[in-house]
Protein backbone atom coordinates (compact mmCIF):
# COMPACT_ATOMS: atom_id res chain seq x y z
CA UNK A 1 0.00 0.00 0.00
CA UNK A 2 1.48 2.86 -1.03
CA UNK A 3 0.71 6.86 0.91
CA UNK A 4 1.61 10.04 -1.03
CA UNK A 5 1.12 13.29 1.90
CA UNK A 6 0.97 16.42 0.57
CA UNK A 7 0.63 19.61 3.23
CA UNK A 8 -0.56 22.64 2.90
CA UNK A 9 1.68 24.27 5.09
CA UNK A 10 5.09 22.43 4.33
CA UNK A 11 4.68 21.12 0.43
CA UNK A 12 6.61 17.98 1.39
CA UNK A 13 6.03 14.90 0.33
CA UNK A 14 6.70 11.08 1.13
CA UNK A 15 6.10 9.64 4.16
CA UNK A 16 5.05 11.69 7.13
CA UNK A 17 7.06 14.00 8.52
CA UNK A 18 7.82 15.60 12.05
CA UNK A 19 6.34 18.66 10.55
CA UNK A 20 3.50 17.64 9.05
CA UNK A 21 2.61 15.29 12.00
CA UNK A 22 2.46 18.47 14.37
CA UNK A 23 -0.51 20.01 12.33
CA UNK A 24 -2.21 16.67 11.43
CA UNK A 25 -5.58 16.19 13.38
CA UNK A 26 -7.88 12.86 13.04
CA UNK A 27 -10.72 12.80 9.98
CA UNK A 28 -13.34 14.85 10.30
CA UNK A 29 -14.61 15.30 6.99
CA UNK A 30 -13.52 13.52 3.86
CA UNK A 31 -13.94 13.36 0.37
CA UNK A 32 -13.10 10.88 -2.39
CA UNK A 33 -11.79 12.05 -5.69
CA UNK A 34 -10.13 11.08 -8.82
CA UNK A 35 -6.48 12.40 -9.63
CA UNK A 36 -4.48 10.94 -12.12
CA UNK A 37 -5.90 7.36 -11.90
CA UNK A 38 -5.73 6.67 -8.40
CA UNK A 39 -8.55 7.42 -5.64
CA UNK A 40 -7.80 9.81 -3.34
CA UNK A 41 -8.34 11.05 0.39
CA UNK A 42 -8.70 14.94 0.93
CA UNK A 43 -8.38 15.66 4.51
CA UNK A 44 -10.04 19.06 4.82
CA UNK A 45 -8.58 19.67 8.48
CA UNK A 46 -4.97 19.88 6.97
CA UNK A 47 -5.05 20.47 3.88
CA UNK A 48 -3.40 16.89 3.08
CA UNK A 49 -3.91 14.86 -0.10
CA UNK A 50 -3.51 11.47 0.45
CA UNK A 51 -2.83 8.79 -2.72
CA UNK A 52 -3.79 5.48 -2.05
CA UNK A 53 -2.74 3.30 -4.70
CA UNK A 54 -5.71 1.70 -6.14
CA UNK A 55 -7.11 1.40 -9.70
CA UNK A 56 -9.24 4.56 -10.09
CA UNK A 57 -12.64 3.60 -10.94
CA UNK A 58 -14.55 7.04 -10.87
CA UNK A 59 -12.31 7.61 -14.70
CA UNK A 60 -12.41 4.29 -15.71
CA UNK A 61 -16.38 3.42 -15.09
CA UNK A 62 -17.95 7.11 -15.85
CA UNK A 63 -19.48 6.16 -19.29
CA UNK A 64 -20.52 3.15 -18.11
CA UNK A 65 -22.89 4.61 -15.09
CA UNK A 66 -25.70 5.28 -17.43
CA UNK A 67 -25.90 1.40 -18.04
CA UNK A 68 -25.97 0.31 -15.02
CA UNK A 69 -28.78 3.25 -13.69
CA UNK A 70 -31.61 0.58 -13.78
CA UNK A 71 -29.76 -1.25 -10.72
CA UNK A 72 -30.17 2.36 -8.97
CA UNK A 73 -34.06 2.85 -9.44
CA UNK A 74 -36.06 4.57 -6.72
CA UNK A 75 -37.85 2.07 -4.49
CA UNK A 76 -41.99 2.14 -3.89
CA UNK A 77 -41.80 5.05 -1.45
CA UNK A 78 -39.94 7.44 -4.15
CA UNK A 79 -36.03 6.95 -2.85
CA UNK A 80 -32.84 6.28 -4.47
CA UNK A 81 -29.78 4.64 -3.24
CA UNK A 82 -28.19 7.91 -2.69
CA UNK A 83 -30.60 8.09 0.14
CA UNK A 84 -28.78 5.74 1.97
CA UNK A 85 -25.21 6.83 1.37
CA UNK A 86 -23.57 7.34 4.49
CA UNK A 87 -20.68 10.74 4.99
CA UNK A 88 -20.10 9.38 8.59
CA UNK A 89 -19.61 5.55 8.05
CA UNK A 90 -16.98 6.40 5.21
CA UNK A 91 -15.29 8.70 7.55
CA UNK A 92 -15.61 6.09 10.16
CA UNK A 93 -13.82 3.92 7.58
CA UNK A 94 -10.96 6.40 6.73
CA UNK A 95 -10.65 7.14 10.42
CA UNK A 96 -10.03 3.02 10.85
CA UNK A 97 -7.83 3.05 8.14
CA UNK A 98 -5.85 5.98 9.45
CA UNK A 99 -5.03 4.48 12.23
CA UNK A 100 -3.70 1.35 10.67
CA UNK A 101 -1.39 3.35 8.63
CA UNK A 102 -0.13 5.09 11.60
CA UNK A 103 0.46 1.94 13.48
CA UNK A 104 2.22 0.69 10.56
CA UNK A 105 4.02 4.35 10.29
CA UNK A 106 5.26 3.45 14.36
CA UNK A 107 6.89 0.25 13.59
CA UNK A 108 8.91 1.50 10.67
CA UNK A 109 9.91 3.99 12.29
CA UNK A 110 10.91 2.15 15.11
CA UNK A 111 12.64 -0.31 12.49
CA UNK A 112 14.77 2.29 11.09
CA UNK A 113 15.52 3.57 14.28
CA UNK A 114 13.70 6.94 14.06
CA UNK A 115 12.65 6.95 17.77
CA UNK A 116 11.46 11.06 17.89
CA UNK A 117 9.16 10.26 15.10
CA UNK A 118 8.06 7.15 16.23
CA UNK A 119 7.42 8.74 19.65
CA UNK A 120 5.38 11.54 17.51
CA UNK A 121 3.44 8.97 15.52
CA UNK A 122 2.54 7.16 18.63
CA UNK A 123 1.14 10.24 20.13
CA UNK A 124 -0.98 10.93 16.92
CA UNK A 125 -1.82 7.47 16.99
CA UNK A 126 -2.95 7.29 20.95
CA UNK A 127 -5.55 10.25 20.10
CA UNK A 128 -6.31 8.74 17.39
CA UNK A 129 -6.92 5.11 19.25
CA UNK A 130 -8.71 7.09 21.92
CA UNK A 131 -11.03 8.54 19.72
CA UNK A 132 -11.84 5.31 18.27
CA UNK A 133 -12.85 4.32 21.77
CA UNK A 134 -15.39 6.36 22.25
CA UNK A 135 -17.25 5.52 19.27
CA UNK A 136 -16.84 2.05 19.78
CA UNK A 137 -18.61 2.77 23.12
CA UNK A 138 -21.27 4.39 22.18
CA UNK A 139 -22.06 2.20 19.61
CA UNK A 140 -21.68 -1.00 22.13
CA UNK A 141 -24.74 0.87 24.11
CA UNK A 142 -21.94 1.68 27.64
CA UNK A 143 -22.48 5.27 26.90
CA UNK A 144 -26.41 4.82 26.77
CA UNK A 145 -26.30 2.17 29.90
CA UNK A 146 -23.81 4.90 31.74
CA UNK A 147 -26.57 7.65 30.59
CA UNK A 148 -29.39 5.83 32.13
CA UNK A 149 -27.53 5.59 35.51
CA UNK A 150 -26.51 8.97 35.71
CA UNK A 151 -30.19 10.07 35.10
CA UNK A 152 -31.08 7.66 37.97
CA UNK A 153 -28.91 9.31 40.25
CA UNK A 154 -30.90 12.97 39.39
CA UNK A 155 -33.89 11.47 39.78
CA UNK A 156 -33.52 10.35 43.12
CA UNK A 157 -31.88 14.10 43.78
CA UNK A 158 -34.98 15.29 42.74
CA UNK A 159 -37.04 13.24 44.15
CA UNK A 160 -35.42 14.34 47.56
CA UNK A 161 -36.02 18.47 46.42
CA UNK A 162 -39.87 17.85 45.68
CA UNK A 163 -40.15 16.47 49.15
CA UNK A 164 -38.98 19.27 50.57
CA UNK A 165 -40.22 21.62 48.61
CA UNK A 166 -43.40 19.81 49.45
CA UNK A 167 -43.06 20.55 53.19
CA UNK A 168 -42.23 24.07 52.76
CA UNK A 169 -45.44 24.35 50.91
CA UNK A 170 -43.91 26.01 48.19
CA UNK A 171 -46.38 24.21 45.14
CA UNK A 172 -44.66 25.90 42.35
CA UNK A 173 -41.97 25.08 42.59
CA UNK A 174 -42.92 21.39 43.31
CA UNK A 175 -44.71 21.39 39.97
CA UNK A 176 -41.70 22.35 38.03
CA UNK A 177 -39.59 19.29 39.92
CA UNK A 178 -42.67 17.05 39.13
CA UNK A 179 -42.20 17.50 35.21
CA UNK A 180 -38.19 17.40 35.21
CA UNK A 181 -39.12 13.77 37.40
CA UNK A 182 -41.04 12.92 34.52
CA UNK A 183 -38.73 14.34 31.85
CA UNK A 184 -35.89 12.34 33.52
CA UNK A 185 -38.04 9.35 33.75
CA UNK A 186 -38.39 8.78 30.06
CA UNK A 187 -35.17 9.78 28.92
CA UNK A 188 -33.95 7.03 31.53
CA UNK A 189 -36.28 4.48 30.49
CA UNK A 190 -35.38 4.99 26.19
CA UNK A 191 -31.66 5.30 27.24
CA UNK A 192 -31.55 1.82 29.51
CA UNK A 193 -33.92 0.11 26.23
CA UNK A 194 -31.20 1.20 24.04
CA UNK A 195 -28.23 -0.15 26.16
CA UNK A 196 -30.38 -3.62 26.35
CA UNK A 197 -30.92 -3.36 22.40
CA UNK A 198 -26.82 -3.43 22.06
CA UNK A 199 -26.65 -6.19 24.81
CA UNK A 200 -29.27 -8.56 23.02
CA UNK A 201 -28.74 -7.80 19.04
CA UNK A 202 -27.96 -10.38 16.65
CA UNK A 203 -26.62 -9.54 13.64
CA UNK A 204 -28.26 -11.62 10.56
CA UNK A 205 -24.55 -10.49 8.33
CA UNK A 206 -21.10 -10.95 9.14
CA UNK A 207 -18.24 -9.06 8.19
CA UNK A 208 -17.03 -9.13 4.30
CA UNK A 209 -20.20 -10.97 3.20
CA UNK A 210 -21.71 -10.36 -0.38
CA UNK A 211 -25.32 -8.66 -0.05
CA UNK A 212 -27.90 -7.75 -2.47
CA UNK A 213 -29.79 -4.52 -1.79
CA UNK A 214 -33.66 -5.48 -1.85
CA UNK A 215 -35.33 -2.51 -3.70
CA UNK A 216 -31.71 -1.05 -5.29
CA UNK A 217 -30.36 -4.07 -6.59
CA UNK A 218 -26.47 -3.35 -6.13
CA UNK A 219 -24.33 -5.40 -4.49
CA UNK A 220 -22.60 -4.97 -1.49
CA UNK A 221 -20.13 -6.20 0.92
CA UNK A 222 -20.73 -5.87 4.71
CA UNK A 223 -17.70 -3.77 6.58
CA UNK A 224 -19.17 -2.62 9.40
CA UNK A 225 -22.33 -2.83 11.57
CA UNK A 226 -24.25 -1.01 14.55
CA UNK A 227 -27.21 -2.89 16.99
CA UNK A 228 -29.85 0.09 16.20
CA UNK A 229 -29.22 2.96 13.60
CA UNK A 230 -27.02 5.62 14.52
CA UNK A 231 -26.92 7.94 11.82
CA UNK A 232 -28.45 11.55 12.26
CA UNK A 233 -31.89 12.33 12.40
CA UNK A 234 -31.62 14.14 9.09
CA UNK A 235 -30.11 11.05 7.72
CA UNK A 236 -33.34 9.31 8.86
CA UNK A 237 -35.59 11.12 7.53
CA UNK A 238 -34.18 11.31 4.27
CA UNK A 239 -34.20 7.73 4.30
CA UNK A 240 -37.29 7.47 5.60
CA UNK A 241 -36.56 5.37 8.29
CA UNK A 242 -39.46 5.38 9.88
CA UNK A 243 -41.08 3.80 7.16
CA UNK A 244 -39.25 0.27 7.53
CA UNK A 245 -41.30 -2.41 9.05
CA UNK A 246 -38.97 -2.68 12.33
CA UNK A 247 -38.19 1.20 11.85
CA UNK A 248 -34.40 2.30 13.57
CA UNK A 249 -34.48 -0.45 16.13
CA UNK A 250 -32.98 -2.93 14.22
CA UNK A 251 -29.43 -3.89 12.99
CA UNK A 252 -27.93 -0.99 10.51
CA UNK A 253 -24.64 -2.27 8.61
CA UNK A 254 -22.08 -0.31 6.50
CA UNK A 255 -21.57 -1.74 3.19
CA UNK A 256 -19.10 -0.83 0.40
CA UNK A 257 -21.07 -0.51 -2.93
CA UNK A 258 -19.68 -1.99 -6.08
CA UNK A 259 -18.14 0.98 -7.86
CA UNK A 260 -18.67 -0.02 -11.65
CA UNK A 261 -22.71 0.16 -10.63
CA UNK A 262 -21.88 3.73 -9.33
CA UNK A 263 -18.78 5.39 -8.20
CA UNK A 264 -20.57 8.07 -6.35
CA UNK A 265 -22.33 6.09 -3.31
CA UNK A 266 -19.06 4.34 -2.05
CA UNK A 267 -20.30 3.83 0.88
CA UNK A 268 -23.96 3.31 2.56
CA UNK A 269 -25.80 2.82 5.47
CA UNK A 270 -28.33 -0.09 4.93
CA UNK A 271 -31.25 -1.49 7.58
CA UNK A 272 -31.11 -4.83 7.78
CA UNK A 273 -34.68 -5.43 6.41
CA UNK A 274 -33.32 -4.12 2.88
CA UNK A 275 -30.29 -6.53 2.72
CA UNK A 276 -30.34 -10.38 1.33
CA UNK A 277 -28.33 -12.88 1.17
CA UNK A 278 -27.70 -14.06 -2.98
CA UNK A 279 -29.07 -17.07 -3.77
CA UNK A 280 -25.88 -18.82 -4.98
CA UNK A 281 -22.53 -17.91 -4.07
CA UNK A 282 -21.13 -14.39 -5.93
CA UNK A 283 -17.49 -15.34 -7.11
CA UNK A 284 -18.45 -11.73 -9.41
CA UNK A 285 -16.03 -9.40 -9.58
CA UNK A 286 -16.44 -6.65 -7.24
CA UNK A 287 -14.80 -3.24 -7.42
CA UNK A 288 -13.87 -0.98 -4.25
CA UNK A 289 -11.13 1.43 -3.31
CA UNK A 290 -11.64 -0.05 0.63
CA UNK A 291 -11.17 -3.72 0.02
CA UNK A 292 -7.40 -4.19 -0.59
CA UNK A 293 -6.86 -2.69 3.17
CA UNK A 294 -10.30 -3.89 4.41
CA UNK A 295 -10.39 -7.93 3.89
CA UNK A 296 -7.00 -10.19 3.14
CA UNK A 297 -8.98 -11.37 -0.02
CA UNK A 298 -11.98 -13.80 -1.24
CA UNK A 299 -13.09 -17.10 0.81
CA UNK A 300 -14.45 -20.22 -1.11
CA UNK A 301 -17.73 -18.89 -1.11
CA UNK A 302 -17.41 -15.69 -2.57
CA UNK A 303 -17.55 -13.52 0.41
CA UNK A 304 -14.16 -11.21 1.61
CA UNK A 305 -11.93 -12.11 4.14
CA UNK A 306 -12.15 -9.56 7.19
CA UNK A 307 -8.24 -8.40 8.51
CA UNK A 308 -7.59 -9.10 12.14
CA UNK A 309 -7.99 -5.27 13.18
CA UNK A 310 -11.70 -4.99 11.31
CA UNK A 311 -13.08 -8.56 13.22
CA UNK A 312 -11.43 -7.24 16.86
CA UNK A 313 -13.32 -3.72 16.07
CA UNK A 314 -16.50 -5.22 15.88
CA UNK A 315 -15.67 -8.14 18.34
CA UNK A 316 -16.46 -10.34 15.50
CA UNK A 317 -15.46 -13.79 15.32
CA UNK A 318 -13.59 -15.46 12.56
CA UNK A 319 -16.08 -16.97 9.81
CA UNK A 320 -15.05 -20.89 8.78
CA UNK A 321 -15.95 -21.76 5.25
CA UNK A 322 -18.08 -25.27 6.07
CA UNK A 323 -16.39 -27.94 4.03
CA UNK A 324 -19.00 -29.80 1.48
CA UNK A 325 -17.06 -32.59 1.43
CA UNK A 326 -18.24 -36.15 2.04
């Protein structure tokens, strides 16, 4: 895999440097774009172009959109796939993949016996790694479960004021502690649901396995999933949501979306009640920027190979091919 940093500030280019390290800040907003055949990562909060050496498929694929628009059509209720496409899980992608490079950054730097820049790297890296954390937590339902508790805690606080306030005879201000009680009460009662959802999920998908959209038609390949939907509610009503027999409270997963169908999706957010499973096994071709640093390569079956780092972010485990044989 080959990196190509270009900054702003310092024009230098190669692999990172002590200077460009000291300005460079996590993802927060990315785009992908075409530049001379290869697929590229614009980091907006430096200023850094990053080259990642795959085949370009926005150039090579553009005519051939307009034949493949019938896999695209809008569904019964009026949408398109573009509904679905997802800013946050392909940042949450490039953030992942950021921090494998910079772990791989630390141990050549280590190898070549660059120990101030590895010691810079593993800085970057521990934010990065820390920031990682925290989404992983939310996501697992602790932050909702830890939410819940804390708005237990005020309750009973509360609970303690109205009493008094009770005794002093002073009504009003009784009434307003009666509706924060209440207030309190349901937030605490959604928040504990949602950290029992992310206890109890199963996932119907597994990591790197070939899906067919159910009203789009593309295919797909599963890279990342979440117990109950956690996109924006913007993003749900766009996507109408609501509208989907078992509605946000089910499975969500991230899927890559073959880019000779469409270059421009990249990367969506599907409910699981729009995903199946292909009747026979897809040995296809399938065409993605992601999947050289996603998946080691194809199984028997068809499906991709999840790396080590991808199965231990999800706390997936590793998928056995069952042998047909006799």
């Amino acid at each position: 895999m080959s990196t190509l940093a270009n900054c702003g500030k310092c024009m230098k280019y190669g692999f990172f440097s002590p200077s460009l390290m000291k300005s460079f800040k996590p993802f927060r907003r990315s785009q992908m774009a075409s530049v001379n055949g290869r697929y590229c990562v614009w980091n907006h909060c430096v200023q850094s172009l990053f080259l990642v050496g795959y085949p370009c498929y926005v150039l090579r694929y553009r005519d051939f959109k307009a034949e493949a628009g019938w896999l695209f059509g809008r569904g019964e209720q009026g949408l398109d796939a573009s509904s679905e496409h997802s800013e946050s899980a392909n940042e949450d992608i490039l953030l992942f993949f950021f921090q494998l490079d910079l772990a791989t950054r630390v141990q050549y730097a280590l190898n070549m016996e660059e120990y101030d820049i590895a010691k810079q790297l593993r800085n970057k890296l521990t934010e990065v790694e820390a920031e990682v954390i925290n989404q992983q937590l939310s996501k697992r339902g602790l932050s909702s479960k830890s939410e819940a508790q804390d708005k237990a805690l005020s309750i009973i606080t509360l609970r303690s004021n109205l009493q008094k306030a009770i005794e002093n005879e002073d009504y009003a201000l009784a009434a307003e502690l009666r509706n924060e009680i209440s207030k309190l009460e349901a937030e605490s009662l959604a928040a504990s649901a949602k950290a029992l959802a992310y206890k109890n999920v199963q996932f119907a998908f597994r990591l790197g396995q070939k899906v067919r959209h159910k009203v789009f038609g593309y295919r797909a390949v599963i890279v990342g999933m979440d117990p109950v939907c956690c996109e924006s509610t913007s993003w749900m009503e766009n996507a109408q949501v609501k509208k989907l027999s078992r509605g946000s409270a089910q499975p969500f997963y991230q899927v890559l979306v073959d880019v000779r169908a469409d270059p421009n999706i990249l990367v969506a957010y599907v409910a699981e009640d729009n995903l199946v499973i292909p009747d026979q096994p897809d040995m296809e071709r399938f065409d993605h920027p992601y999947i050289s640093f996603l998946f080691y390569g194809m199984d028997a079956a068809g499906d991709f190979i999840p790396i080590k780092q991808l199965r231990e972010k999800y706390n997936r485990p590793r998928h056995e091919v069952p042998n047909d044989e006799d």
